[in-house]
Protein backbone atom coordinates (compact mmCIF):
# COMPACT_ATOMS: atom_id res chain seq x y z
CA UNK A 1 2.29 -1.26 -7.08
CA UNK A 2 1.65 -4.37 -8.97
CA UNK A 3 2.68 -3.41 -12.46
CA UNK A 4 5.72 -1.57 -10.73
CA UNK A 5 6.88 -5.26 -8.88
CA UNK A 6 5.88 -6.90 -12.43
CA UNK A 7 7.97 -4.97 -14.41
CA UNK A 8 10.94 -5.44 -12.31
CA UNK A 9 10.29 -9.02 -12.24
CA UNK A 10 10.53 -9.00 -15.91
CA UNK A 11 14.55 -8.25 -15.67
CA UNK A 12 15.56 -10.13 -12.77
CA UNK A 13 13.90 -12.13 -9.69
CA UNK A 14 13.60 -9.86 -6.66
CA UNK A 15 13.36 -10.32 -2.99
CA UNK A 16 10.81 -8.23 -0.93
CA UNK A 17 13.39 -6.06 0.47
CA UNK A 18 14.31 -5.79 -3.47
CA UNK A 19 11.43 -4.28 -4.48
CA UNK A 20 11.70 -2.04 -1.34
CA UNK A 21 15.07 -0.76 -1.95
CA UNK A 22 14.11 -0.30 -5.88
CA UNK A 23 11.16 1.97 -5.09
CA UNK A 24 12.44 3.50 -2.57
CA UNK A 25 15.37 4.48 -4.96
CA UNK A 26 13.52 5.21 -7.95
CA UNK A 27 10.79 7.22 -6.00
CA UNK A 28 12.52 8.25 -2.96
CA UNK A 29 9.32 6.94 -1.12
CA UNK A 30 9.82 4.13 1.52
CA UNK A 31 7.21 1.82 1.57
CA UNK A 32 6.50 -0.43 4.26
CA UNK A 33 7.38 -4.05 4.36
CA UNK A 34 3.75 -4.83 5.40
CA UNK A 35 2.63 -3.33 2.14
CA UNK A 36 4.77 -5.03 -0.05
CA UNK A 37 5.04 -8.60 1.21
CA UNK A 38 0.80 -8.66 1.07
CA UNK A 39 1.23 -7.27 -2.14
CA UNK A 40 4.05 -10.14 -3.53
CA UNK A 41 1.62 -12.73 -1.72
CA UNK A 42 -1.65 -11.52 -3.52
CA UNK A 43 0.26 -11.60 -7.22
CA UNK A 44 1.73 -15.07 -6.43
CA UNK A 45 -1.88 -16.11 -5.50
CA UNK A 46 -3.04 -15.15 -8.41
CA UNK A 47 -0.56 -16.74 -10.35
CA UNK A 48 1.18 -13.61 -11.29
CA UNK A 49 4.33 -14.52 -9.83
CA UNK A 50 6.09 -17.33 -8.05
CA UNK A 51 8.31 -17.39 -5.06
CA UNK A 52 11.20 -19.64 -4.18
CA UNK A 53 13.69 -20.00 -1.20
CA UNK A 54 17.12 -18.83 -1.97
CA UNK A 55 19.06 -19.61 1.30
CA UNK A 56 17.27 -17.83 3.83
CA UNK A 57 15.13 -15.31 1.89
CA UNK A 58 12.26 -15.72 -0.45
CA UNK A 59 12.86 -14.93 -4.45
CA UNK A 60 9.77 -14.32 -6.70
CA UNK A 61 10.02 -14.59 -10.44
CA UNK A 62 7.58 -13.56 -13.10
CA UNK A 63 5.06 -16.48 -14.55
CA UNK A 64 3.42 -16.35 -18.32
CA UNK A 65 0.56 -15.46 -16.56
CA UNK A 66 2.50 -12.38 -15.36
CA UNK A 67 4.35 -11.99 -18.66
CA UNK A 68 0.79 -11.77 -20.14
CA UNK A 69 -0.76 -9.29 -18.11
CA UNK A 70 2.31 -7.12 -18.58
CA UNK A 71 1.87 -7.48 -22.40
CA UNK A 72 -1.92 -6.31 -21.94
CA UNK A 73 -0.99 -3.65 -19.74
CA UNK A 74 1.09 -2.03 -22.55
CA UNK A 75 -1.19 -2.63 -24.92
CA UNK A 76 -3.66 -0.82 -22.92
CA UNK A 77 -1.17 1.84 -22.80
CA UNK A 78 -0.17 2.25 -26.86
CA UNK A 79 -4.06 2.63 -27.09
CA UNK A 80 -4.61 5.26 -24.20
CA UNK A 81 -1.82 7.01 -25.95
CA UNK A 82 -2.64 6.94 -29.15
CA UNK A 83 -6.32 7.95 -28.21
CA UNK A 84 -4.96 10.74 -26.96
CA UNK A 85 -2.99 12.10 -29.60
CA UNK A 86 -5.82 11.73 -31.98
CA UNK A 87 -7.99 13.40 -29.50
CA UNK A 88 -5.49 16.86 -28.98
CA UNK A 89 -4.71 16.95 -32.70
């Protein structure tokens, strides 16, 4: 769930009920508010993202911190990958 919310955070700031909509039409799943707000609280705890008041609902925005740990993420990923390849070839 996190590196889903982070990577949407990388195009644009998102609302909770942002992030619900965008999975919900991306995966056709609806997740629960419950679920997502205590997972937009734990990132911006950890410094992964920040909220803000726009009006009357909350926006969150990716950090550096979270800009980082979606740059090691695909890193991660090239390797896995390429570890693969090299493993089936």
């Amino acid at each position: 769930m996190d590196i889903l919310i982070l990577g949407q955070l990388r195009n644009k700031p998102m609302s909770g009920y942002d992030v619900i909509e965008f999975i919900h039409k991306k995966f056709h799943i609806l997740v629960s508010s419950g679920t997502i707000y205590s997972t937009l609280y734990s990132m911006e705890r950890d410094g992964l993202i920040e909220g803000m008041w726009e009006q009357r609902k909350r926006v969150y925005i990716l950090t550096d911190k979270g800009e980082e740990k979606i740059k090691i993420i695909q890193n991660a990923n090239e390797k896995i990958q390429r570890f693969i390849a090299d493993l089936l070839a």
